[in-house]
PDB file of N, CA and C in Angstrom:
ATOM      1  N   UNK A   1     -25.684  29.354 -72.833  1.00  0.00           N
ATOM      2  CA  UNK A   1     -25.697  28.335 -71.810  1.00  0.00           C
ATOM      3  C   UNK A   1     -24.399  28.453 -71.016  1.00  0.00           C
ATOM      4  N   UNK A   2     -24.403  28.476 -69.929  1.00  0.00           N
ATOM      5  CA  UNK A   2     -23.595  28.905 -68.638  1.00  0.00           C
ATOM      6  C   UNK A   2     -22.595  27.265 -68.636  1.00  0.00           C
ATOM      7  N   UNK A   3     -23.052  26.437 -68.449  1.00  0.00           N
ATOM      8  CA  UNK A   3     -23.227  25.279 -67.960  1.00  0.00           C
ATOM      9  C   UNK A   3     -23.748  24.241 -68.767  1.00  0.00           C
ATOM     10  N   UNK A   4     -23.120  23.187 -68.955  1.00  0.00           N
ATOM     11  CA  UNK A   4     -23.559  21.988 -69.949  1.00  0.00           C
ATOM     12  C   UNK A   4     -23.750  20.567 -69.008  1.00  0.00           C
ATOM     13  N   UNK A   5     -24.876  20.485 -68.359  1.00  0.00           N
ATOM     14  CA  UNK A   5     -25.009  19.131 -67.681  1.00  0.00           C
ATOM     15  C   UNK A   5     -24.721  18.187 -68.349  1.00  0.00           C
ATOM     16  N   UNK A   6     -25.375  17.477 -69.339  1.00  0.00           N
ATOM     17  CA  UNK A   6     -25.421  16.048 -70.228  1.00  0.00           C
ATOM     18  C   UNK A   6     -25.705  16.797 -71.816  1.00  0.00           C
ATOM     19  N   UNK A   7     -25.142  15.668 -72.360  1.00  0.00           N
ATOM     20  CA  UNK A   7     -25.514  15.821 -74.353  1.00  0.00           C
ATOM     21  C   UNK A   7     -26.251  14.483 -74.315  1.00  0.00           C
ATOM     22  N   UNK A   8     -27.152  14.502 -75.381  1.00  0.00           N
ATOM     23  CA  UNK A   8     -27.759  13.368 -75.439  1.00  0.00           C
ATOM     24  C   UNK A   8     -27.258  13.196 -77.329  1.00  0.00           C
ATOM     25  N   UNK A   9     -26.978  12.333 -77.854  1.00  0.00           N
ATOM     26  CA  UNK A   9     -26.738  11.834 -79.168  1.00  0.00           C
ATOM     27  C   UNK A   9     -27.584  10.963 -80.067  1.00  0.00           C
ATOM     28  N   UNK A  10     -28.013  11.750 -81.313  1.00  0.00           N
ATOM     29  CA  UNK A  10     -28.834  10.773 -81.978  1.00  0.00           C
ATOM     30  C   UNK A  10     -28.527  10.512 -83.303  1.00  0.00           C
ATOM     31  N   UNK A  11     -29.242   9.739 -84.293  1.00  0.00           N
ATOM     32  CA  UNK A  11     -29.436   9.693 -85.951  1.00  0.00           C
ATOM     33  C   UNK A  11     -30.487   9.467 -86.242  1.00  0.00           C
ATOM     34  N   UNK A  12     -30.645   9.807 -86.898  1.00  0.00           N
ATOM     35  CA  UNK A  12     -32.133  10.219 -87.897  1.00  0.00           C
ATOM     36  C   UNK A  12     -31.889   9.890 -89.402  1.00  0.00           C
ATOM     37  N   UNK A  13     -32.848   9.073 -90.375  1.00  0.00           N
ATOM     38  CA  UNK A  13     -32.559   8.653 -91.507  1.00  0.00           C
ATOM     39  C   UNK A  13     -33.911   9.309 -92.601  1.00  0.00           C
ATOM     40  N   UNK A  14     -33.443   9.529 -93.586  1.00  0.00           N
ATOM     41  CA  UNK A  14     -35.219   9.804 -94.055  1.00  0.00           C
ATOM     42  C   UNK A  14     -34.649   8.535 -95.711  1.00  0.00           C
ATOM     43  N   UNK A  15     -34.937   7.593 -95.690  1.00  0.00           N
ATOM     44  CA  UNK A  15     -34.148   6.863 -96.583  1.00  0.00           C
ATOM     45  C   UNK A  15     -34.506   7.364 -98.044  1.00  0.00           C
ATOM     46  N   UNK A  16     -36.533   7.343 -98.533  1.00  0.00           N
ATOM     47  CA  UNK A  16     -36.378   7.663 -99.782  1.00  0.00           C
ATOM     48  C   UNK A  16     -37.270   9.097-100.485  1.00  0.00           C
ATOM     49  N   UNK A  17     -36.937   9.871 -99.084  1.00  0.00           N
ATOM     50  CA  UNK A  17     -37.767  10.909 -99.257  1.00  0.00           C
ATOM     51  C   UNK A  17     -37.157  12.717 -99.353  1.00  0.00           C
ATOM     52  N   UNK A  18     -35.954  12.346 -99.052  1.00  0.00           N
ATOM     53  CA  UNK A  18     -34.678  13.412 -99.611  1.00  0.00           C
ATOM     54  C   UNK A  18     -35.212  14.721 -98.451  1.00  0.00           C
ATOM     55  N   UNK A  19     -35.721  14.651 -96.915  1.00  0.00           N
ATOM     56  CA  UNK A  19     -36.580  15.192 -96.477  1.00  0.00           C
ATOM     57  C   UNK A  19     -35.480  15.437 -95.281  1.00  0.00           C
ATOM     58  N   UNK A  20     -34.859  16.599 -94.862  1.00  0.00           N
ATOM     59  CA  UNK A  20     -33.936  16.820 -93.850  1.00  0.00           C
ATOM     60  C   UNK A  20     -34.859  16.860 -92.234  1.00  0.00           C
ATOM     61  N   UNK A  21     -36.406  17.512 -92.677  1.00  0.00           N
ATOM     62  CA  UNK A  21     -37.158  17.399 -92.118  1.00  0.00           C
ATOM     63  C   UNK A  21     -37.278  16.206 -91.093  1.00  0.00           C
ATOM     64  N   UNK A  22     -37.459  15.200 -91.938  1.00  0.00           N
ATOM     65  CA  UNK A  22     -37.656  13.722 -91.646  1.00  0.00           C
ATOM     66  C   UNK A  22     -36.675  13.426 -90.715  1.00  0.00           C
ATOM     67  N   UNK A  23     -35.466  13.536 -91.451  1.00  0.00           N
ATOM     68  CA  UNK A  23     -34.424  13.200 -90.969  1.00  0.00           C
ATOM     69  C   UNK A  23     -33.652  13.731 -89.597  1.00  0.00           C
ATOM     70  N   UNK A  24     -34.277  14.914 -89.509  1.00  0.00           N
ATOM     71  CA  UNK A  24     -33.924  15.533 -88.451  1.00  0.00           C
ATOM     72  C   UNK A  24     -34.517  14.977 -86.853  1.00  0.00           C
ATOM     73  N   UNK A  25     -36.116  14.976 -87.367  1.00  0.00           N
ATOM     74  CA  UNK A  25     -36.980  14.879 -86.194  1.00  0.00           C
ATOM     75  C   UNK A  25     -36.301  13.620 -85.757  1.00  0.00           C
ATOM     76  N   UNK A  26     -36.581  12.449 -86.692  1.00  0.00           N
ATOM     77  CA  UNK A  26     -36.198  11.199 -85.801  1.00  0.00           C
ATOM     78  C   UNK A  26     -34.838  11.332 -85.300  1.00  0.00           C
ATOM     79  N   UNK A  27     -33.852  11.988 -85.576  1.00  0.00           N
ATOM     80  CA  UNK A  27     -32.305  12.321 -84.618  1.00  0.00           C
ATOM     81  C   UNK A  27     -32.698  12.944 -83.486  1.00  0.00           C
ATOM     82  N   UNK A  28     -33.515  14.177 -83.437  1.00  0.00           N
ATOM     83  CA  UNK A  28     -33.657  14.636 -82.003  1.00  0.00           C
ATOM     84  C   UNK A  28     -34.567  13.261 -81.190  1.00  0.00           C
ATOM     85  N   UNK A  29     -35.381  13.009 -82.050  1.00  0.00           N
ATOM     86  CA  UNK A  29     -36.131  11.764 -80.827  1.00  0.00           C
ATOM     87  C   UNK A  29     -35.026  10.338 -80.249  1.00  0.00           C
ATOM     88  N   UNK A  30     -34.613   9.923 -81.503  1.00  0.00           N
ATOM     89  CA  UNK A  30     -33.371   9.195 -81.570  1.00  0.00           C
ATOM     90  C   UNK A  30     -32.426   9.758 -80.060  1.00  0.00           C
ATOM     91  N   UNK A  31     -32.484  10.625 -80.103  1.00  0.00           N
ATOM     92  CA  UNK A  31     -31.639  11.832 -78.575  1.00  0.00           C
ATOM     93  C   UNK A  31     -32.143  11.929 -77.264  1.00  0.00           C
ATOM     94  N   UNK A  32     -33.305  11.748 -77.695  1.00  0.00           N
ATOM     95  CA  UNK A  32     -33.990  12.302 -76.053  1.00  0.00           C
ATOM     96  C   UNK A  32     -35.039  10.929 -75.736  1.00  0.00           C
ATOM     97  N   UNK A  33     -35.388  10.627 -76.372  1.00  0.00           N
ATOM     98  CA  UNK A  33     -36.296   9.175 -75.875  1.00  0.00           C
ATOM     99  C   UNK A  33     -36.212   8.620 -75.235  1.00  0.00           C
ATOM    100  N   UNK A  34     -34.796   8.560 -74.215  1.00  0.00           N
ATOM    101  CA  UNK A  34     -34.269   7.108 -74.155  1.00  0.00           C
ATOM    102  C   UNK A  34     -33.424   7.402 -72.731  1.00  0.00           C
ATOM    103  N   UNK A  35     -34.052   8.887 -72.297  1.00  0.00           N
ATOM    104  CA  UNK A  35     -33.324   9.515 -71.244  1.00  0.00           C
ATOM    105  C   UNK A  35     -34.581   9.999 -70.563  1.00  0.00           C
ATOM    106  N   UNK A  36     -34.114   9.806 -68.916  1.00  0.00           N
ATOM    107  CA  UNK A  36     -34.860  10.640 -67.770  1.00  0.00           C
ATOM    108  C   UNK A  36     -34.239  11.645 -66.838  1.00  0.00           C
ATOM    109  N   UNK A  37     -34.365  12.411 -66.355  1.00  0.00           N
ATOM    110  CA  UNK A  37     -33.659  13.934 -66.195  1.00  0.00           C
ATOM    111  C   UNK A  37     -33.743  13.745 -64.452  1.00  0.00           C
ATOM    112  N   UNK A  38     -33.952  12.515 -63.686  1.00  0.00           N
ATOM    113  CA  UNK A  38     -34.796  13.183 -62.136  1.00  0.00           C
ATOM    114  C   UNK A  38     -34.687  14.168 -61.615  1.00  0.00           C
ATOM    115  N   UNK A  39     -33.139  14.363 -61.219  1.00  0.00           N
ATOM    116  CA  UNK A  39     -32.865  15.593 -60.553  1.00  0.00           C
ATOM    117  C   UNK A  39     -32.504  16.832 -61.577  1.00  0.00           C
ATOM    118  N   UNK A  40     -32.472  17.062 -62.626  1.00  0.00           N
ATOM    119  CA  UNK A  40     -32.304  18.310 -63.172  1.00  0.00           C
ATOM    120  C   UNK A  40     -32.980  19.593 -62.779  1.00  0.00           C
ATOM    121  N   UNK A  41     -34.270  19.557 -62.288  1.00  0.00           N
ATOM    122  CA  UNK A  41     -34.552  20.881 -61.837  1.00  0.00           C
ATOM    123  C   UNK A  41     -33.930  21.331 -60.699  1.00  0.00           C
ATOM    124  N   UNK A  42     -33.644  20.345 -59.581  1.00  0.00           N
ATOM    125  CA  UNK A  42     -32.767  21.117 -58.432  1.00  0.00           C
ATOM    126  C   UNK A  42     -31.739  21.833 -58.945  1.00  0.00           C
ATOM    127  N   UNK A  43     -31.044  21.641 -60.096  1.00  0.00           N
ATOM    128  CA  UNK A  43     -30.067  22.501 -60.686  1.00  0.00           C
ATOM    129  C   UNK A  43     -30.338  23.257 -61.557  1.00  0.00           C
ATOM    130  N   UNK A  44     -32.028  23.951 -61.826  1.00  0.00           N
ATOM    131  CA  UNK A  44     -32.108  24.794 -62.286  1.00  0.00           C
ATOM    132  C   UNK A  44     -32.547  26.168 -61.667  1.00  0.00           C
ATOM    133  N   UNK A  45     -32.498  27.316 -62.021  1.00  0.00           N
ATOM    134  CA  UNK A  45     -33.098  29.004 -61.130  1.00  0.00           C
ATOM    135  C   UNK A  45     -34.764  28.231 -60.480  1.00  0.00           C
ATOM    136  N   UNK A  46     -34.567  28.481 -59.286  1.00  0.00           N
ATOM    137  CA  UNK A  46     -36.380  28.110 -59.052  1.00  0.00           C
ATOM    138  C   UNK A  46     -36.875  26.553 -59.460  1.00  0.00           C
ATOM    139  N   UNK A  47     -36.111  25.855 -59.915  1.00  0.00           N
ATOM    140  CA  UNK A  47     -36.700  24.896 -60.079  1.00  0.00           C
ATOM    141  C   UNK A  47     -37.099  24.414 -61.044  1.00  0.00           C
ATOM    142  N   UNK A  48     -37.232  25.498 -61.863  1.00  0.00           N
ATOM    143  CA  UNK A  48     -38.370  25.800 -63.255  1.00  0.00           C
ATOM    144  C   UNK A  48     -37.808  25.136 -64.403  1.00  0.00           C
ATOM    145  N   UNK A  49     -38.180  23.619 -64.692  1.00  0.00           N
ATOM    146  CA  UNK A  49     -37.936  23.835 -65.929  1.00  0.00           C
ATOM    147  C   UNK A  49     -37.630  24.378 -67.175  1.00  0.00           C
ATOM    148  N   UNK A  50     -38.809  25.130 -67.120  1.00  0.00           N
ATOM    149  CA  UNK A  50     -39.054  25.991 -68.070  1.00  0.00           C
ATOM    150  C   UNK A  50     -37.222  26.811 -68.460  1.00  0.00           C
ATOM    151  N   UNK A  51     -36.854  27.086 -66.917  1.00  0.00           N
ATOM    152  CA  UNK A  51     -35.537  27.826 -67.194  1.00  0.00           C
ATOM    153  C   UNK A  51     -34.420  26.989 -67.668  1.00  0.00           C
ATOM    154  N   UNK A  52     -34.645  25.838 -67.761  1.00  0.00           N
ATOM    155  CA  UNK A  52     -33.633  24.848 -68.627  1.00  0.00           C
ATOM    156  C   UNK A  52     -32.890  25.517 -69.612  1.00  0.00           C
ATOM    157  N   UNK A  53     -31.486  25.677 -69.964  1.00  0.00           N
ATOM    158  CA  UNK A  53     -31.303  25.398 -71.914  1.00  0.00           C
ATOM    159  C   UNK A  53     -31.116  24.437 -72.395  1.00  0.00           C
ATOM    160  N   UNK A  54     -31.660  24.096 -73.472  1.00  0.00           N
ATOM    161  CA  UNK A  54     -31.400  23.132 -74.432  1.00  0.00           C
ATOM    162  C   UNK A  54     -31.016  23.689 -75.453  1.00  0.00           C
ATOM    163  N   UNK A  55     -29.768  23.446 -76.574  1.00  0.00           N
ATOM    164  CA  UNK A  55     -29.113  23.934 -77.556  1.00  0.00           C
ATOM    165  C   UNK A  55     -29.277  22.091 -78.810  1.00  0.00           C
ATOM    166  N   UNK A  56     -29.915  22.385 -79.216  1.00  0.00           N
ATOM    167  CA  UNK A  56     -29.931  20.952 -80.199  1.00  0.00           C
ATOM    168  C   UNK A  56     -28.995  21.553 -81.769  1.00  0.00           C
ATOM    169  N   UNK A  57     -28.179  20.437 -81.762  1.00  0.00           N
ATOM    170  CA  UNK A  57     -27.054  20.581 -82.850  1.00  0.00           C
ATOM    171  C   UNK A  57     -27.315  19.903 -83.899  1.00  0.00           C
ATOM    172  N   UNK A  58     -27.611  19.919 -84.946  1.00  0.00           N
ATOM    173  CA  UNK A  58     -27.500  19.181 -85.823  1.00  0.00           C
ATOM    174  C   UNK A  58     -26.451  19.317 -87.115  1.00  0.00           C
ATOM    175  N   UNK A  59     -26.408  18.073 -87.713  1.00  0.00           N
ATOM    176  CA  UNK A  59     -25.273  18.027 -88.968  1.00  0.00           C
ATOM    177  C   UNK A  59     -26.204  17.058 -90.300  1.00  0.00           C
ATOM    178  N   UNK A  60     -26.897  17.942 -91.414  1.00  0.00           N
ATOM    179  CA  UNK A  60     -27.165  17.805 -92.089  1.00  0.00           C
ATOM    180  C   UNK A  60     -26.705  17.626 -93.512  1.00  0.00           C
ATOM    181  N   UNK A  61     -26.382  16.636 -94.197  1.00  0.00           N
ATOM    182  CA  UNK A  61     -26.000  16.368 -95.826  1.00  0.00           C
ATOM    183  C   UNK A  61     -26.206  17.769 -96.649  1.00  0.00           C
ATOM    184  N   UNK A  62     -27.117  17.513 -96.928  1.00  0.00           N
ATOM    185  CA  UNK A  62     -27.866  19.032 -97.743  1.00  0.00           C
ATOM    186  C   UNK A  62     -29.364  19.488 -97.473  1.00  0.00           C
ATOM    187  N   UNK A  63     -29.015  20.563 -98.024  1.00  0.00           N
ATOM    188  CA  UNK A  63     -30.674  21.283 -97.844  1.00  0.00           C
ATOM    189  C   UNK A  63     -30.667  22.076 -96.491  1.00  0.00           C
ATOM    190  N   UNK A  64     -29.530  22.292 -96.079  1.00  0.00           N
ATOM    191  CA  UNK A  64     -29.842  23.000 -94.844  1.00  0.00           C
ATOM    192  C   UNK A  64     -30.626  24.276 -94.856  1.00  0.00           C
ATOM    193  N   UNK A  65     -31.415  24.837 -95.966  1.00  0.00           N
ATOM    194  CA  UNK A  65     -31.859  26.040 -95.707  1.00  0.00           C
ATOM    195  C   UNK A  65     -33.642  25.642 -95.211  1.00  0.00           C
ATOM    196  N   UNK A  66     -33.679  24.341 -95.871  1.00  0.00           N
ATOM    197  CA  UNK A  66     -34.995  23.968 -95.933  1.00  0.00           C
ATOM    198  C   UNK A  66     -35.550  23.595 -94.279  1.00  0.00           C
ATOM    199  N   UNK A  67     -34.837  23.350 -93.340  1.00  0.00           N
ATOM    200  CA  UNK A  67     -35.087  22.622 -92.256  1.00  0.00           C
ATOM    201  C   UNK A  67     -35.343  23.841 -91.775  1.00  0.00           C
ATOM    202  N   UNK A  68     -36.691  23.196 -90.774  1.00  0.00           N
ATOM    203  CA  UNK A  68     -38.036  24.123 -90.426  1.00  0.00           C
ATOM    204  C   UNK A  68     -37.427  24.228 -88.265  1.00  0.00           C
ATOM    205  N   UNK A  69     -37.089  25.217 -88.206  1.00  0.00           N
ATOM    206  CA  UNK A  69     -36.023  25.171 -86.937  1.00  0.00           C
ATOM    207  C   UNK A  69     -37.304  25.338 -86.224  1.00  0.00           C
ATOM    208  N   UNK A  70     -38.930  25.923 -86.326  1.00  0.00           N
ATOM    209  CA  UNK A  70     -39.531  25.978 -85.211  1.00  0.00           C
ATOM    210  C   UNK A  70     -39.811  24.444 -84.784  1.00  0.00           C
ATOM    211  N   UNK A  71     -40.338  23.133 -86.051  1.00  0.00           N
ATOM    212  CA  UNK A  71     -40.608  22.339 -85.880  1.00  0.00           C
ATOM    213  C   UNK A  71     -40.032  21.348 -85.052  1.00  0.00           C
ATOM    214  N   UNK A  72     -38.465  21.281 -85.285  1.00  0.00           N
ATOM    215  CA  UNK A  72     -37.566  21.120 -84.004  1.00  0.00           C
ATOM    216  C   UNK A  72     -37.628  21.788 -83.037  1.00  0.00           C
ATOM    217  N   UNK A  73     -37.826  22.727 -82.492  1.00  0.00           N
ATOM    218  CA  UNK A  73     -38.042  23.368 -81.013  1.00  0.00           C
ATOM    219  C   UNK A  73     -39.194  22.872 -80.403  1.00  0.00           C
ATOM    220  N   UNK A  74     -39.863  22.143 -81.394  1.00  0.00           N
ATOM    221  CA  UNK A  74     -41.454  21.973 -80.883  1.00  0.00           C
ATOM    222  C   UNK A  74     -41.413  20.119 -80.385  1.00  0.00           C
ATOM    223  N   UNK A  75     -39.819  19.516 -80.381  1.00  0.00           N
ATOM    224  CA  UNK A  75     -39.951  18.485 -79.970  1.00  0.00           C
ATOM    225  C   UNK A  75     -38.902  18.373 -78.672  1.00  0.00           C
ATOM    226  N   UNK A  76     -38.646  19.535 -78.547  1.00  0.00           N
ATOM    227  CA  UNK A  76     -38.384  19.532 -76.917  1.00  0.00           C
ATOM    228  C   UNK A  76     -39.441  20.251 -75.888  1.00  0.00           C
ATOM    229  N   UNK A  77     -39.665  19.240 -75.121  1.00  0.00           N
ATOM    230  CA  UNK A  77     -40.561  19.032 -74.319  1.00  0.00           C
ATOM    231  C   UNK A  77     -40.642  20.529 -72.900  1.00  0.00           C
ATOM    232  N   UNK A  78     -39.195  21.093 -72.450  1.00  0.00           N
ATOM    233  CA  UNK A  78     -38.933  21.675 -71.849  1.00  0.00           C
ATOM    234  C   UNK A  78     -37.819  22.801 -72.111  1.00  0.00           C
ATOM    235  N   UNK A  79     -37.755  23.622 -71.309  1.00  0.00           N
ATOM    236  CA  UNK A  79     -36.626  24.790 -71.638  1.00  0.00           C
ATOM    237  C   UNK A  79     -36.458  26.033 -72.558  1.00  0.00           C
ATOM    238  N   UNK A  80     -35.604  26.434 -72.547  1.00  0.00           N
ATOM    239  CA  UNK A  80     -35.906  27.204 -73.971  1.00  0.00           C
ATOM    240  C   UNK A  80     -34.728  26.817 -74.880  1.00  0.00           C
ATOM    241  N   UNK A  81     -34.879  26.483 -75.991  1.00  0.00           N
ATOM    242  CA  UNK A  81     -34.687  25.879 -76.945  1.00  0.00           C
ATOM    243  C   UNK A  81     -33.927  26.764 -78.129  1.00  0.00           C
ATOM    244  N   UNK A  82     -32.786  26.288 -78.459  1.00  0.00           N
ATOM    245  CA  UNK A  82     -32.265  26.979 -80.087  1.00  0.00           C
ATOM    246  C   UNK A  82     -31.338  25.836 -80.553  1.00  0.00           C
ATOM    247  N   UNK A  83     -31.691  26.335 -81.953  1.00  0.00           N
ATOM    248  CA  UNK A  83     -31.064  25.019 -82.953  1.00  0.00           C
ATOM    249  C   UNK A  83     -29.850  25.689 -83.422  1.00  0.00           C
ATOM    250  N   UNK A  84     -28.705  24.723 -84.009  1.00  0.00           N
ATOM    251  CA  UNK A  84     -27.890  25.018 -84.224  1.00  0.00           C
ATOM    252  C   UNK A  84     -27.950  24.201 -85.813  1.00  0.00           C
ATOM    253  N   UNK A  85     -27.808  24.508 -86.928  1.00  0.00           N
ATOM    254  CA  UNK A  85     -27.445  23.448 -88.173  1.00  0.00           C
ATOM    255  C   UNK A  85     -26.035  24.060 -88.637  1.00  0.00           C
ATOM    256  N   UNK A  86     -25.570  22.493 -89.025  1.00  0.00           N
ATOM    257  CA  UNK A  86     -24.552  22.287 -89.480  1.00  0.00           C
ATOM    258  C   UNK A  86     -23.908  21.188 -90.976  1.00  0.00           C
ATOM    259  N   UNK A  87     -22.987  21.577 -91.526  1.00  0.00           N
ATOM    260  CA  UNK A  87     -23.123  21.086 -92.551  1.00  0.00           C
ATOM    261  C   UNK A  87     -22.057  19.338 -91.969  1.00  0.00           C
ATOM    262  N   UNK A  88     -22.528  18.505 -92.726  1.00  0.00           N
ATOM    263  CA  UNK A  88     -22.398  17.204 -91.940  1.00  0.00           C
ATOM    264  C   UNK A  88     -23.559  15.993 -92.095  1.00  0.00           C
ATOM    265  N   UNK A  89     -23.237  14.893 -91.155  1.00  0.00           N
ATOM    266  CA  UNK A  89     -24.299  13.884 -91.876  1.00  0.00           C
ATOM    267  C   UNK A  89     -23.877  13.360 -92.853  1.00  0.00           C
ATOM    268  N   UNK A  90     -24.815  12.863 -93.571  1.00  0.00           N
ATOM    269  CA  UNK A  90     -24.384  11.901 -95.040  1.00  0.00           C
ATOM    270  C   UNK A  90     -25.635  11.506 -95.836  1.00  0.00           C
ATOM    271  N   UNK A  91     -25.394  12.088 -97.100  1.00  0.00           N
ATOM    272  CA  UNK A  91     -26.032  11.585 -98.398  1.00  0.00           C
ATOM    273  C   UNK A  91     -25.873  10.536 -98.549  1.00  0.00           C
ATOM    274  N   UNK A  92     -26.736   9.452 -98.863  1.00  0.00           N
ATOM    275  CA  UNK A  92     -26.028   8.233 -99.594  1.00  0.00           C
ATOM    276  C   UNK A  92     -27.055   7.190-100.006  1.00  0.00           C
ATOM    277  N   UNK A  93     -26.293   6.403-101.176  1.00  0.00           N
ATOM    278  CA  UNK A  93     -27.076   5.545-101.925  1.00  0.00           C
ATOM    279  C   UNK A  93     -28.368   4.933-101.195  1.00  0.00           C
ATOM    280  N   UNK A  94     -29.395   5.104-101.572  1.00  0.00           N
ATOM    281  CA  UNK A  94     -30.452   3.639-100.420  1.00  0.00           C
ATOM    282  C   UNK A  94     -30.567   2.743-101.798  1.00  0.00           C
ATOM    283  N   UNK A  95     -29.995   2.274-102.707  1.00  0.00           N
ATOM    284  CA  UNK A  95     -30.261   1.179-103.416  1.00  0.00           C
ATOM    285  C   UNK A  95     -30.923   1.170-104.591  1.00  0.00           C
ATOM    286  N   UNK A  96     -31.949   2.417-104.393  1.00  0.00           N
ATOM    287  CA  UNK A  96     -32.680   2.280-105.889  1.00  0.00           C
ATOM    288  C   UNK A  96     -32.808   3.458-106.272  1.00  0.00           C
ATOM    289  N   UNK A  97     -33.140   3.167-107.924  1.00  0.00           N
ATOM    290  CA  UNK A  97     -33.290   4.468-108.570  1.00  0.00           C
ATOM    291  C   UNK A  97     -34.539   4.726-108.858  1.00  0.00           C
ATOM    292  N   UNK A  98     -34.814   6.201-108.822  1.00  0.00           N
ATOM    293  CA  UNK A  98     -36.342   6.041-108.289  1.00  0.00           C
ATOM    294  C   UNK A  98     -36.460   7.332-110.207  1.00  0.00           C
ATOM    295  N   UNK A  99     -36.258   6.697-111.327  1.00  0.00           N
ATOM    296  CA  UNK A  99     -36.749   7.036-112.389  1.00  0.00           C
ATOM    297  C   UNK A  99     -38.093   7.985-112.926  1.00  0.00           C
ATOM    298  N   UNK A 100     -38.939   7.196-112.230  1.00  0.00           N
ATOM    299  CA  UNK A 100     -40.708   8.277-112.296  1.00  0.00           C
ATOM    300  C   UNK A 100     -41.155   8.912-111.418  1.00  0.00           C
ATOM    301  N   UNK A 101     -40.009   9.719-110.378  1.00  0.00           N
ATOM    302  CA  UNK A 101     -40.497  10.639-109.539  1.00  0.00           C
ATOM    303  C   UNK A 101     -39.470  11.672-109.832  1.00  0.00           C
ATOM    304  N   UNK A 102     -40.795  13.464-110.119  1.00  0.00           N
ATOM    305  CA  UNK A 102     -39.295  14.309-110.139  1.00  0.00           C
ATOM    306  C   UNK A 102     -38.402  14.087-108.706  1.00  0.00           C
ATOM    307  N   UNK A 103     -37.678  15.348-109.361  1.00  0.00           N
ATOM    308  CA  UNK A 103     -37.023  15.685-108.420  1.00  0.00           C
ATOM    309  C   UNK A 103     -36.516  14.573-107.583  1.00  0.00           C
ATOM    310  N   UNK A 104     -36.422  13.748-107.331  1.00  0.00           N
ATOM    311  CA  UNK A 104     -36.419  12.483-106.805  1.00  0.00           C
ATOM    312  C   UNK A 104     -34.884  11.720-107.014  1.00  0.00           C
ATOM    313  N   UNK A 105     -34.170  11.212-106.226  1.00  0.00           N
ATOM    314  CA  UNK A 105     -32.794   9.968-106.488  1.00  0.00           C
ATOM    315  C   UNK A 105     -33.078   9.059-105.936  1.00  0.00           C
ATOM    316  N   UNK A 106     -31.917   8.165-105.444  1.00  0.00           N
ATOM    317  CA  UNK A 106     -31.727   7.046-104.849  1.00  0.00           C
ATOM    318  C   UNK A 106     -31.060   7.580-103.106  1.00  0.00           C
ATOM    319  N   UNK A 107     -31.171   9.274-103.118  1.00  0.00           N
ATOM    320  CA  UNK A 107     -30.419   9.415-101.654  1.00  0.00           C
ATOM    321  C   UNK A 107     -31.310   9.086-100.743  1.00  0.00           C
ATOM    322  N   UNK A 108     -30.856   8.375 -99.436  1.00  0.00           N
ATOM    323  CA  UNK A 108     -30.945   8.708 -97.918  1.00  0.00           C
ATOM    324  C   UNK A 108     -30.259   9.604 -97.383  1.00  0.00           C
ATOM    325  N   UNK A 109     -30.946  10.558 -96.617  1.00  0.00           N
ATOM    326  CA  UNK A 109     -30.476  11.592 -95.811  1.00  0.00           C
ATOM    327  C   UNK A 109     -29.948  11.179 -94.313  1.00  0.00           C
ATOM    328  N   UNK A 110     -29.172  11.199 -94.188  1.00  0.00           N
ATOM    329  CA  UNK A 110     -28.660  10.863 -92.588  1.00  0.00           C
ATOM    330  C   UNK A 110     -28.168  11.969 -91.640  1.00  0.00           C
ATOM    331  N   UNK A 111     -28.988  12.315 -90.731  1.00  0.00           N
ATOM    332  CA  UNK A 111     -28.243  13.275 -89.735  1.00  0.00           C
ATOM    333  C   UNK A 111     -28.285  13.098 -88.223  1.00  0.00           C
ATOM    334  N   UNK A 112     -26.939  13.790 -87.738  1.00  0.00           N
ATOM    335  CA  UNK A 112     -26.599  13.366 -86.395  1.00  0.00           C
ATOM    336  C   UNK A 112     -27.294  14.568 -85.873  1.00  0.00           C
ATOM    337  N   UNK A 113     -27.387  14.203 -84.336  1.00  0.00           N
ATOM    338  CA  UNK A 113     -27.977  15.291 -83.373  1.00  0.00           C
ATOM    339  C   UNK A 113     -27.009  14.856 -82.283  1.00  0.00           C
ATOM    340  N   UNK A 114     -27.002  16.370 -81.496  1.00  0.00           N
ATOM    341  CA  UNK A 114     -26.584  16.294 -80.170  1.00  0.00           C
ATOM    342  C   UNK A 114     -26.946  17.088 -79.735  1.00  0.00           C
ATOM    343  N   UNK A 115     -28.048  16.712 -78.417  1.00  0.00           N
ATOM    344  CA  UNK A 115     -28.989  17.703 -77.157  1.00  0.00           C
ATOM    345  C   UNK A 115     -28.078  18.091 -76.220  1.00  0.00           C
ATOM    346  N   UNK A 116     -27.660  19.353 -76.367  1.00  0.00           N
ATOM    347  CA  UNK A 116     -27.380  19.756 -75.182  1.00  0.00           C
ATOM    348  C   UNK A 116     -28.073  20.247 -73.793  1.00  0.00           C
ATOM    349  N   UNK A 117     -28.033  19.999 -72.561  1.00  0.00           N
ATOM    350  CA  UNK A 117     -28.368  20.286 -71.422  1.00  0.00           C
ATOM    351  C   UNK A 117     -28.039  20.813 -70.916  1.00  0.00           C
ATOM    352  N   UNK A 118     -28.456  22.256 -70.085  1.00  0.00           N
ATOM    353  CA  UNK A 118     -27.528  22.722 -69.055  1.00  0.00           C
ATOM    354  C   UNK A 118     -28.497  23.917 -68.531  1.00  0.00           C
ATOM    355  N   UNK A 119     -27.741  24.601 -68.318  1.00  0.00           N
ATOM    356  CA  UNK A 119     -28.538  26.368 -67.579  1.00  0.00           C
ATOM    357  C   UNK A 119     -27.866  27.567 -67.593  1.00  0.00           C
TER     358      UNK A 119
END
């Protein structure tokens, strides 16, 4: 990316499902939902959306090998798209202990996002 117009900033929680997955998607939506772009294509080649970059950052607790990077590319709407993971975010207590499920604790997964924009 040449050029960085706007970052958009999010969090994403997956509280009792230990799912970076989870946690991820709702940070990128958490990011971009809540924003409208009007004029961004005049500042892109042709116009084209499509020629947008978007660079989405994330900072994940653990499990970073597990997070499914097409599934995030598939929630930006425009551009061409690459993920970045990072170690970051936060593990932490949600309150209960969850005894009769494997594999299973008491973590919430928390991770930040930041959409980058530009061309």
């Amino acid at each position: 990316m040449k050029e960085i117009i706007f970052i958009e900033t999010g969090t994403g929680i997956d509280v009792h499902g230990q799912d970076v997955n989870e946690a991820a998607t709702r940070a990128v939506k958490d990011a971009i939902h809540y924003n409208s772009m009007p004029g961004i294509r005049k500042l892109l080649p042709n116009e084209d959306l499509n020629k947008m970059k978007v660079n989405v950052k994330l900072a994940i607790p653990q499990d970073l090998a597990t997070l499914d990077h097409d599934k995030i590319k598939r929630l930006i709407p425009y551009g061409e798209v690459t993920v970045e993971v990072m170690q970051g975010g936060m593990a932490t207590t949600s309150g209960i202990y969850l005894e009769d499920q494997n594999d299973k604790n008491d973590l919430m997964y928390i991770v930040n996002a930041a959409v980058e924009v530009g061309c």
